[in-house]
Protein backbone atom coordinates (compact mmCIF):
# COMPACT_ATOMS: atom_id res chain seq x y z
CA UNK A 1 -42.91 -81.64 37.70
CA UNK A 2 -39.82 -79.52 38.40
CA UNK A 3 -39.79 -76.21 39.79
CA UNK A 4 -39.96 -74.34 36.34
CA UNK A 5 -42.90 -76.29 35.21
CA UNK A 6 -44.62 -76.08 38.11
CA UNK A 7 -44.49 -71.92 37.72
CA UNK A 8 -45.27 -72.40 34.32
CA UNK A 9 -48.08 -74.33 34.91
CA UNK A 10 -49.66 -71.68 37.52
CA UNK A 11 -48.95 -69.30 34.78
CA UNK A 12 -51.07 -70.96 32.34
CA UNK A 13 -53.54 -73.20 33.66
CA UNK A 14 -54.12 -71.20 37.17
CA UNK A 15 -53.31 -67.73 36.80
CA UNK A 16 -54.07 -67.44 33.30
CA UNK A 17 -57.08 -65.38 32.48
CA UNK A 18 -57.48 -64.55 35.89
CA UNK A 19 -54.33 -62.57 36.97
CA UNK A 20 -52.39 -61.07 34.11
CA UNK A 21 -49.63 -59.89 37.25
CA UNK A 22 -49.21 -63.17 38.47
CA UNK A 23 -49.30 -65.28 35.16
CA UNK A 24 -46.83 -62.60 33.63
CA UNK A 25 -44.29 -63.28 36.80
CA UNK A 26 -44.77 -67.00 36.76
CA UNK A 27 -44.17 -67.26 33.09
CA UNK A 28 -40.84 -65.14 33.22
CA UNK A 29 -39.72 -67.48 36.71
CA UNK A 30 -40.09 -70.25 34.88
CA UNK A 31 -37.82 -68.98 32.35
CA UNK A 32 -35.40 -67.37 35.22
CA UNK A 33 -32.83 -69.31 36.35
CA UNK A 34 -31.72 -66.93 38.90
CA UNK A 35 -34.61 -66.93 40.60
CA UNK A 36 -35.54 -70.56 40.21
CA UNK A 37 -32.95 -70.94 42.30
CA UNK A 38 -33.32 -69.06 44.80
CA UNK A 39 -37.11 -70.79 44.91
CA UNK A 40 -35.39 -74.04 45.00
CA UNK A 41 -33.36 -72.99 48.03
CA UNK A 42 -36.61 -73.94 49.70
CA UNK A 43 -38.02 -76.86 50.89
CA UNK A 44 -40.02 -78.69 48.20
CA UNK A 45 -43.72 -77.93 50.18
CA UNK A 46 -42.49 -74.26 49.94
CA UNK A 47 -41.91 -73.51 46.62
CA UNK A 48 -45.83 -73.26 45.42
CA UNK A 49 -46.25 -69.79 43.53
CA UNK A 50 -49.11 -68.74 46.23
CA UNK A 51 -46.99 -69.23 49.15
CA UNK A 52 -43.86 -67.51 47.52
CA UNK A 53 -46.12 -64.73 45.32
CA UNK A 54 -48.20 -64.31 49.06
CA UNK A 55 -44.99 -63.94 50.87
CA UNK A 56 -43.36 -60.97 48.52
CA UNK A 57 -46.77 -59.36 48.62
CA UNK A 58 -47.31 -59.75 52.51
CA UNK A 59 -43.40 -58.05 52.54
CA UNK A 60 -45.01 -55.16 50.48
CA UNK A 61 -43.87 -55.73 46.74
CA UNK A 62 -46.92 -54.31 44.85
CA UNK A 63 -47.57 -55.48 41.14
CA UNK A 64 -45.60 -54.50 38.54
CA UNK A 65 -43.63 -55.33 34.95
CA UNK A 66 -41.12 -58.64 35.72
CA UNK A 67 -37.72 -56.59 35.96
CA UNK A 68 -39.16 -54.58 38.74
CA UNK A 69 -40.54 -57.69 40.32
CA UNK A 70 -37.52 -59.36 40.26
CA UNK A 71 -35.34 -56.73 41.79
CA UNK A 72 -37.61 -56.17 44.25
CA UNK A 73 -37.20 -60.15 44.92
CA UNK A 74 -33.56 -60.81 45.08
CA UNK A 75 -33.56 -57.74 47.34
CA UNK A 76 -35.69 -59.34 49.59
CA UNK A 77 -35.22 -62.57 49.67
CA UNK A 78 -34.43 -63.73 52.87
CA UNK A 79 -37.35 -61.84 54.53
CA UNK A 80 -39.57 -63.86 52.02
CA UNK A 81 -37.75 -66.77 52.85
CA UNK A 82 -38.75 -66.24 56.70
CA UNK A 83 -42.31 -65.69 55.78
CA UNK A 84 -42.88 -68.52 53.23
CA UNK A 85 -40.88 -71.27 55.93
CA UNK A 86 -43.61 -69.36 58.60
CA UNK A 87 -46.68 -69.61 56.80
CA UNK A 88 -48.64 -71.63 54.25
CA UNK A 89 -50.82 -71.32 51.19
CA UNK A 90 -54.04 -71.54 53.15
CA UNK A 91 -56.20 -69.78 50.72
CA UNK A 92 -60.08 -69.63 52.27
CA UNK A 93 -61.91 -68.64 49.46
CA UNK A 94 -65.56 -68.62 50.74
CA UNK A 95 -66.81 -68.72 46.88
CA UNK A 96 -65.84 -72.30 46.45
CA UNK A 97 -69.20 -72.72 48.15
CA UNK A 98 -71.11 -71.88 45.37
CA UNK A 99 -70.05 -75.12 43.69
CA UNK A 100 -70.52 -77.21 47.16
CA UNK A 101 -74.03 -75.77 47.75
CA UNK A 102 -76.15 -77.85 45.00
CA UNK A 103 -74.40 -81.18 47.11
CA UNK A 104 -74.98 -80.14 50.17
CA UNK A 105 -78.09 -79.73 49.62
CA UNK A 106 -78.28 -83.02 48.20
CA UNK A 107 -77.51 -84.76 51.88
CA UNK A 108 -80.29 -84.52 54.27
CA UNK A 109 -80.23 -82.20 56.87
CA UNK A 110 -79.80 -80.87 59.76
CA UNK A 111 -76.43 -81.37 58.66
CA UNK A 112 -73.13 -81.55 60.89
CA UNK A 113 -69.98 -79.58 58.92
CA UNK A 114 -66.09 -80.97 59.33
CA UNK A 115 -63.76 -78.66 57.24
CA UNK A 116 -60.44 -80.76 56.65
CA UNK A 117 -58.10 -77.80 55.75
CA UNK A 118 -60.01 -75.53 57.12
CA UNK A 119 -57.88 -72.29 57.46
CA UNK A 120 -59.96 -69.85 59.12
CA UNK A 121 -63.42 -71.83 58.74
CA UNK A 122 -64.85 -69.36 56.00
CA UNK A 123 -65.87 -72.26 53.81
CA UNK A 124 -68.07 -73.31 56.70
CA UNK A 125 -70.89 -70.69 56.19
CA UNK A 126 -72.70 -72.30 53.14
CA UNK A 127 -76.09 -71.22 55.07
CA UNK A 128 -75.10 -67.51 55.69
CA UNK A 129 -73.47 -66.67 52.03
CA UNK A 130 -76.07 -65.26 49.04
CA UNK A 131 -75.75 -67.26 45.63
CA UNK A 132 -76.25 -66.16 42.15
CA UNK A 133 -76.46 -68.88 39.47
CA UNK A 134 -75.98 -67.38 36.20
CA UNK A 135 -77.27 -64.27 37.30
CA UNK A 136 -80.90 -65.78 37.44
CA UNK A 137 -81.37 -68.30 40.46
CA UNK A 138 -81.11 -66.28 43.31
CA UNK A 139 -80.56 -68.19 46.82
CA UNK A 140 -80.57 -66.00 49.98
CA UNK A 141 -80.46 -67.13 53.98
CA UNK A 142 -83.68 -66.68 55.56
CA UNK A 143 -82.76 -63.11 56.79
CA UNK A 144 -82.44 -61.72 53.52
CA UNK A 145 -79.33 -60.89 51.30
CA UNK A 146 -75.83 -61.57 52.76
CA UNK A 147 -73.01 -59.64 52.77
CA UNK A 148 -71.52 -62.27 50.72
CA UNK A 149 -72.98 -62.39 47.43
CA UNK A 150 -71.43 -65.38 45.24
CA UNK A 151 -71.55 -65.23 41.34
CA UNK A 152 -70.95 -68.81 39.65
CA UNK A 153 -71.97 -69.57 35.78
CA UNK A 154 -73.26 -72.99 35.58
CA UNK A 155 -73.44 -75.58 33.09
CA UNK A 156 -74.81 -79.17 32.28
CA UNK A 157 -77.88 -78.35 34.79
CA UNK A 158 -76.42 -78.85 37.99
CA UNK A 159 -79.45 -79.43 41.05
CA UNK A 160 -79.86 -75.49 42.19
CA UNK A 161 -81.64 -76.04 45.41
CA UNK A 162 -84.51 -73.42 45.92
CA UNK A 163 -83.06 -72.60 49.93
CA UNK A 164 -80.14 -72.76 52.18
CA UNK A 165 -79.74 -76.02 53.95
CA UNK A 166 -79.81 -76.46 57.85
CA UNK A 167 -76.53 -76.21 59.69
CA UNK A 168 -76.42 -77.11 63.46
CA UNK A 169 -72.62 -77.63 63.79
CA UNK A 170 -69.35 -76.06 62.19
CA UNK A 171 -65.88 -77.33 62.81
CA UNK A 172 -62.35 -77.31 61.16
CA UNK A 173 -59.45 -78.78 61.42
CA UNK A 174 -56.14 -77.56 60.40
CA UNK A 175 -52.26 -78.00 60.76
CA UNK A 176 -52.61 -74.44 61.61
CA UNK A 177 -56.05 -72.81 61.70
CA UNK A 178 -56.08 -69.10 61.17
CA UNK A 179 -57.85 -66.63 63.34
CA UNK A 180 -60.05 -64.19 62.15
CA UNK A 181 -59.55 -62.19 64.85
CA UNK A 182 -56.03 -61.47 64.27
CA UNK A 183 -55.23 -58.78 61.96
CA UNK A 184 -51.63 -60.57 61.05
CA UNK A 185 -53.77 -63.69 59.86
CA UNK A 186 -56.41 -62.07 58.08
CA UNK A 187 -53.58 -59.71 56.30
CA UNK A 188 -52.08 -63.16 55.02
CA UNK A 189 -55.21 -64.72 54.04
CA UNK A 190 -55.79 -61.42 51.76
CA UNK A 191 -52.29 -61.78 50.57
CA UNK A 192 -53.56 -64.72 49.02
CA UNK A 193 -55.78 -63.20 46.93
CA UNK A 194 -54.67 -62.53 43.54
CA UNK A 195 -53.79 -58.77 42.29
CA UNK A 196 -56.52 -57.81 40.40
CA UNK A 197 -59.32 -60.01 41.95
CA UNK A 198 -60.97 -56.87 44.30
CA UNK A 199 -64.38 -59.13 44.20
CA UNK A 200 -62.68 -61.93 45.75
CA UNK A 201 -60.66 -59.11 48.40
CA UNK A 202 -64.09 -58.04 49.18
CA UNK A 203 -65.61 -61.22 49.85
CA UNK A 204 -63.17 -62.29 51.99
CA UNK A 205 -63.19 -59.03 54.15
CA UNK A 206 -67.01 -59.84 54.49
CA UNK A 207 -67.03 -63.37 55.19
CA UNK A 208 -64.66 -62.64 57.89
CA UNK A 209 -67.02 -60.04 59.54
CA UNK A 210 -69.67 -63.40 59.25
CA UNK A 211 -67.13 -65.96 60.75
CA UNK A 212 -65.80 -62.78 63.37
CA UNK A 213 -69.58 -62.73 64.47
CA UNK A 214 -70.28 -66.31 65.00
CA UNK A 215 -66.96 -68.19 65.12
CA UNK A 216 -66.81 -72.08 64.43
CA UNK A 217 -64.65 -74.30 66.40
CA UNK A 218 -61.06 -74.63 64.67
CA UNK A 219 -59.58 -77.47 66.31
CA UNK A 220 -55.48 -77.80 65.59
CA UNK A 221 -54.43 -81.09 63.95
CA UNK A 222 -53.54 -83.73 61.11
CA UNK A 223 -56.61 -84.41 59.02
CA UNK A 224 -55.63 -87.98 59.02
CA UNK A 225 -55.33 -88.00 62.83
CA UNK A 226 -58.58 -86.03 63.69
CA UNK A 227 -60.99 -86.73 61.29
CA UNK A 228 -62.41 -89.79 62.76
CA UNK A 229 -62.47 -88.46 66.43
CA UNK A 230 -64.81 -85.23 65.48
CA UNK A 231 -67.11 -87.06 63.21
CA UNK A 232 -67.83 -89.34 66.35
CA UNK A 233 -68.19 -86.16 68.41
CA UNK A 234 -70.49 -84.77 66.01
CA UNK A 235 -73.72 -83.93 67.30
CA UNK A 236 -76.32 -86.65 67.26
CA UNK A 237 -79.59 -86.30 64.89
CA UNK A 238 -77.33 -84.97 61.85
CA UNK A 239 -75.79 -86.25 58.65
CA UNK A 240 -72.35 -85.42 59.20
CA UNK A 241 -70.91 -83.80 56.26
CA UNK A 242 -66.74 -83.85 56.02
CA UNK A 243 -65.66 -81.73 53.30
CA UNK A 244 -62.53 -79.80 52.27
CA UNK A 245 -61.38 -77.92 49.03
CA UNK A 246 -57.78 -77.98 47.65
CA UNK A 247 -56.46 -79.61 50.57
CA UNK A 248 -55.49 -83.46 49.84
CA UNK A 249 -53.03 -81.88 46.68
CA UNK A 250 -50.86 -81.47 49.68
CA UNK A 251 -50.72 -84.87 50.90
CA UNK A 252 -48.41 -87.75 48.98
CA UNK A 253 -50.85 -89.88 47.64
CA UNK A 254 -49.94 -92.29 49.82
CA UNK A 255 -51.55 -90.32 52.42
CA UNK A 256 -54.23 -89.38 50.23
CA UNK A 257 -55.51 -93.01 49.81
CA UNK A 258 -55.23 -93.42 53.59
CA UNK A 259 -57.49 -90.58 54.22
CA UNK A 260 -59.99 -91.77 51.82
CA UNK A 261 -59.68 -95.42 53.43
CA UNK A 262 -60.96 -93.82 56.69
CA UNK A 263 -63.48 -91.51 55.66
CA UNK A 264 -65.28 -93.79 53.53
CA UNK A 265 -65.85 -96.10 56.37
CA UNK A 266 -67.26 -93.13 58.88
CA UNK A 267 -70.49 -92.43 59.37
CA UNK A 268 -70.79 -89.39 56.91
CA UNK A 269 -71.46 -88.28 53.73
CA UNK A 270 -67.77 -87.10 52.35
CA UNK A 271 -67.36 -83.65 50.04
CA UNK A 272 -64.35 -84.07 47.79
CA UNK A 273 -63.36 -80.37 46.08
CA UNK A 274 -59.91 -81.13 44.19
CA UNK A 275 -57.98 -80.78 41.49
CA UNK A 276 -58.68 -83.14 38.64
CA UNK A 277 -55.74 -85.94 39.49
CA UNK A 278 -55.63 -85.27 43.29
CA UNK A 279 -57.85 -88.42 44.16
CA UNK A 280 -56.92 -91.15 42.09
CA UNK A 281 -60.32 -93.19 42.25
CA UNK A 282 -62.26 -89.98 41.18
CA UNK A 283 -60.15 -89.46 38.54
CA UNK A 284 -60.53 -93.03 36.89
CA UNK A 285 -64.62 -92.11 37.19
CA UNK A 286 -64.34 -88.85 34.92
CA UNK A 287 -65.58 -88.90 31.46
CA UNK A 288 -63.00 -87.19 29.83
CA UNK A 289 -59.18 -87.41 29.85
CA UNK A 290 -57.34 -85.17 32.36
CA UNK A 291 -55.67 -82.86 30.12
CA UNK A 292 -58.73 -81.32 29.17
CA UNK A 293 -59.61 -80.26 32.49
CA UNK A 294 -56.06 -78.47 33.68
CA UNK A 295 -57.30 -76.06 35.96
CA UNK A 296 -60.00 -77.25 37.25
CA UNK A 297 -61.31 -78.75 40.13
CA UNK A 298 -63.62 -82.05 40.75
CA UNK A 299 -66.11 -81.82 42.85
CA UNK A 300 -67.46 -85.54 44.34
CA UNK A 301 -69.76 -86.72 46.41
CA UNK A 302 -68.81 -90.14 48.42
CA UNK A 303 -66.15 -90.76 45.66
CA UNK A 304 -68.70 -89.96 42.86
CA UNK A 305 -67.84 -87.09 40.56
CA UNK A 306 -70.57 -84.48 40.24
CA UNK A 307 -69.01 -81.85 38.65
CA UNK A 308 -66.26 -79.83 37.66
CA UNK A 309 -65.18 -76.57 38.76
CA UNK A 310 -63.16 -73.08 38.83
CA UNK A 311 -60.70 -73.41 41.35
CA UNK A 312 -62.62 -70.74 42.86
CA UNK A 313 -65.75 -71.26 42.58
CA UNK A 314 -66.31 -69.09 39.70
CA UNK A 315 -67.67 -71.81 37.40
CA UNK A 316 -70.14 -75.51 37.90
CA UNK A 317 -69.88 -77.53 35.19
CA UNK A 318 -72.29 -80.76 35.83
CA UNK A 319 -70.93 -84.05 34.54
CA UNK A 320 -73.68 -86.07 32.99
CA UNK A 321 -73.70 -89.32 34.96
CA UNK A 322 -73.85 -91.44 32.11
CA UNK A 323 -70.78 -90.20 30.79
CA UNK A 324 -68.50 -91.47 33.42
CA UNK A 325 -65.70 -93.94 33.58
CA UNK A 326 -65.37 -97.12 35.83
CA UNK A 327 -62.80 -97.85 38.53
C-alpha cells in the first residue's frame, strides 16, 4: 500500500477506537498531500505512523485538532526528520503477554525465553506481571500482586493456566535494544504510547521498575543472524521458548520465510505474535478470510494458530481448532 493508505489504514483498523488523536491525524494525512510528502521524503522503513506520530510527540507536539497538528509539523519537520532516521517504532508493550501466557504455559517448563525484537526486554517478564481474564481469573506471581496488573477479555475459551510458569533464563535480541536505564530510551518507548492510553503509560513505567530491578540480557543483533547461536547457548534442562510480537512485519517476506526456515528446525518451541498476513503459512491455517481480522494479531504456536488478538494485548480470541484451514 502507498503512503496514504497506509495512514489511513492506522487510522481505521489500528488507531480506531483506541486513539481518537491519532486516528483523527492519520485520517486527515492521508487526505494531506502536503504532508504526505513531506512523510515520503523518508525512507520507506520510516514512514510508519508510530515512528513519525512518536517522533513529533518525543519533539513536544501535544494532542490537538489537525490544523494545529499540522502547523506544528511543517514547523518542525526536520527535527522530526532527525529523530524518526535515529530511532525506531520499538513499541514494548508488556500487555501483549496476557495473550502469550495461556501458550506459554502450554510448553513445559522450566522454560528458557529468546525475545526476537526485543526492545527493552519488557515482554520477557510473563512470570512477574498479574493477569486478569475477564475480570474473573485472577493469575498472580507467587509473591503476591504485581505492579503490573494486565486486563484482557477473552473469548472462544482459551487454556487460562491456574499459575505463572517457571522462567530460568531471559534474553533479547535486537537491532538496537533499549535500555531501561536511560531516561532518553524510556522517554521514547513512552512516546510510543498512544495519547489517551494512561493504563498502558502506567504499565510501562512499572514494568520498567520490574526489568530496572532484574535486567535480562539484551544482546545487539539481526534476528536472522543470532537466533540460532542463543538458542544453543540456552541453558541446559529447559524448553527453550523463542518468541517475539510485531516484529517479522518488518522483515520482506523473503526474510520472513528464512527466519521461519531456521527456527523451525531449532531445538525450541517457537511463539509467533503477528499481524494476520505477516507469516504466510499461518495465514493459509486461519479459518476465516483476512479481511475480517484487520487489526488484529495471530498468535501461533510452532506455526499453529491459537488465537487471535488486540495488537495489544487487550483482547484473546481462541480459534476453534477444527475450524482451521490447510497449507
Amino acid at each position: 500500500m502507498d503512503t496514504a493508505q497506509r495512514y489511513e489504514f492506522f487510522a481505521e483498523y489500528e488507531a480506531g477506537g483506541h486513539s481518537p488523536c491519532y486516528e483523527n491525524w492519520c485520517h486527515e494525512i492521508a487526505c494531506d498531500k502536503g504532508v504526505l510528502g513531506l512523510i515520503e521524503q523518508l525512507p520507506p522503513e520510516k514512514r510508519q505512523p508510530n515512528l513519525v506520530l512518536g517522533a513529533a510527540r518525543y519533539l513536544g507536539v501535544e494532542p490537538s485538532d489537525y490544523r494545529s497538528f499540522r502547523n506544528w509539523l511543517t514547523d518542525h519537520w526536520t527535527h522530526v526528520v532527525e529523530v524518526a532516521l535515529r530511532r525506531r517504532t520499538q513499541t514494548n508493550e508488556p500487555g501483549r503477554t496476557a495473550v502469550l501466557l495461556p501458550v506459554l504455559t502450554q510448553i513445559p517448563g522450566p522454560l528458557s525465553l529468546i525475545e526476537v525484537g526485543a526492545s527493552a526486554g519488557l515482554c520477557l517478564y510473563p512470570d512477574r506481571y498479574s493477569y486478569r481474564y475477564d475480570d474473573e481469573v485472577n493469575i498472580d506471581p507467587t509473591d503476591g500482586v504485581s505492579t503490573v496488573v494486565l486486563p484482557c477479555t477473552t473469548s472462544g475459551n482459551p487454556p487460562l493456566p491456574a499459575r505463572l510458569p517457571t522462567v530460568t533464563s531471559r534474553v533479547g535480541v535486537d537491532v538496537n535494544p533499549l535500555d531501561v536505564n536511560d531516561p532518553d530510551d524510556v522517554r521514547w518507548l513512552e512516546c510510543l504510547v498512544w495519547p489517551e492510553q494512561h493504563h498502558r503509560l502506567r504499565r510501562l513505567r512499572a514494568a520498567v521498575a520490574i526489568a530496572r530491578f532484574d535486567a535480562p540480557r539484551l544482546v545487539v543483533g539481526d534476528l536472522l543472524d543470532s537466533v540460532a547461536e542463543l538458542v544453543d547457548a540456552a541453558p541446559s534442562a529447559t524448553t527453550v521458548v523463542v518468541f517475539g510480537s510485531a516484529v517479522l512485519s518488518y522483515l520482506a517476506p523473503d526474510a520472513r520465510r528464512v527466519f521461519e526456515s531456521t527456527v523451525r528446525v531449532l531445538d525450541c518451541r517457537w511463539i509467533a505474535n503477528e499481524g494476520t498476513g505477516v507469516i504466510e503459512s499461518v495465514a493459509a491455517r486461519l479459518p476465516e478470510p483476512l479481511g475480517g481480522s484487520r487489526g488484529r494479531f495471530v498468535v501461533s504456536l510452532d506455526g499453529q494458530p491459537l488465537a487471535y488478538a488486540g495488537a495489544h494485548g487487550q483482547t484473546l480470541d481462541w480459534i476453534n481448532q477444527t475450524d482451521q484451514g490447510t497449507k
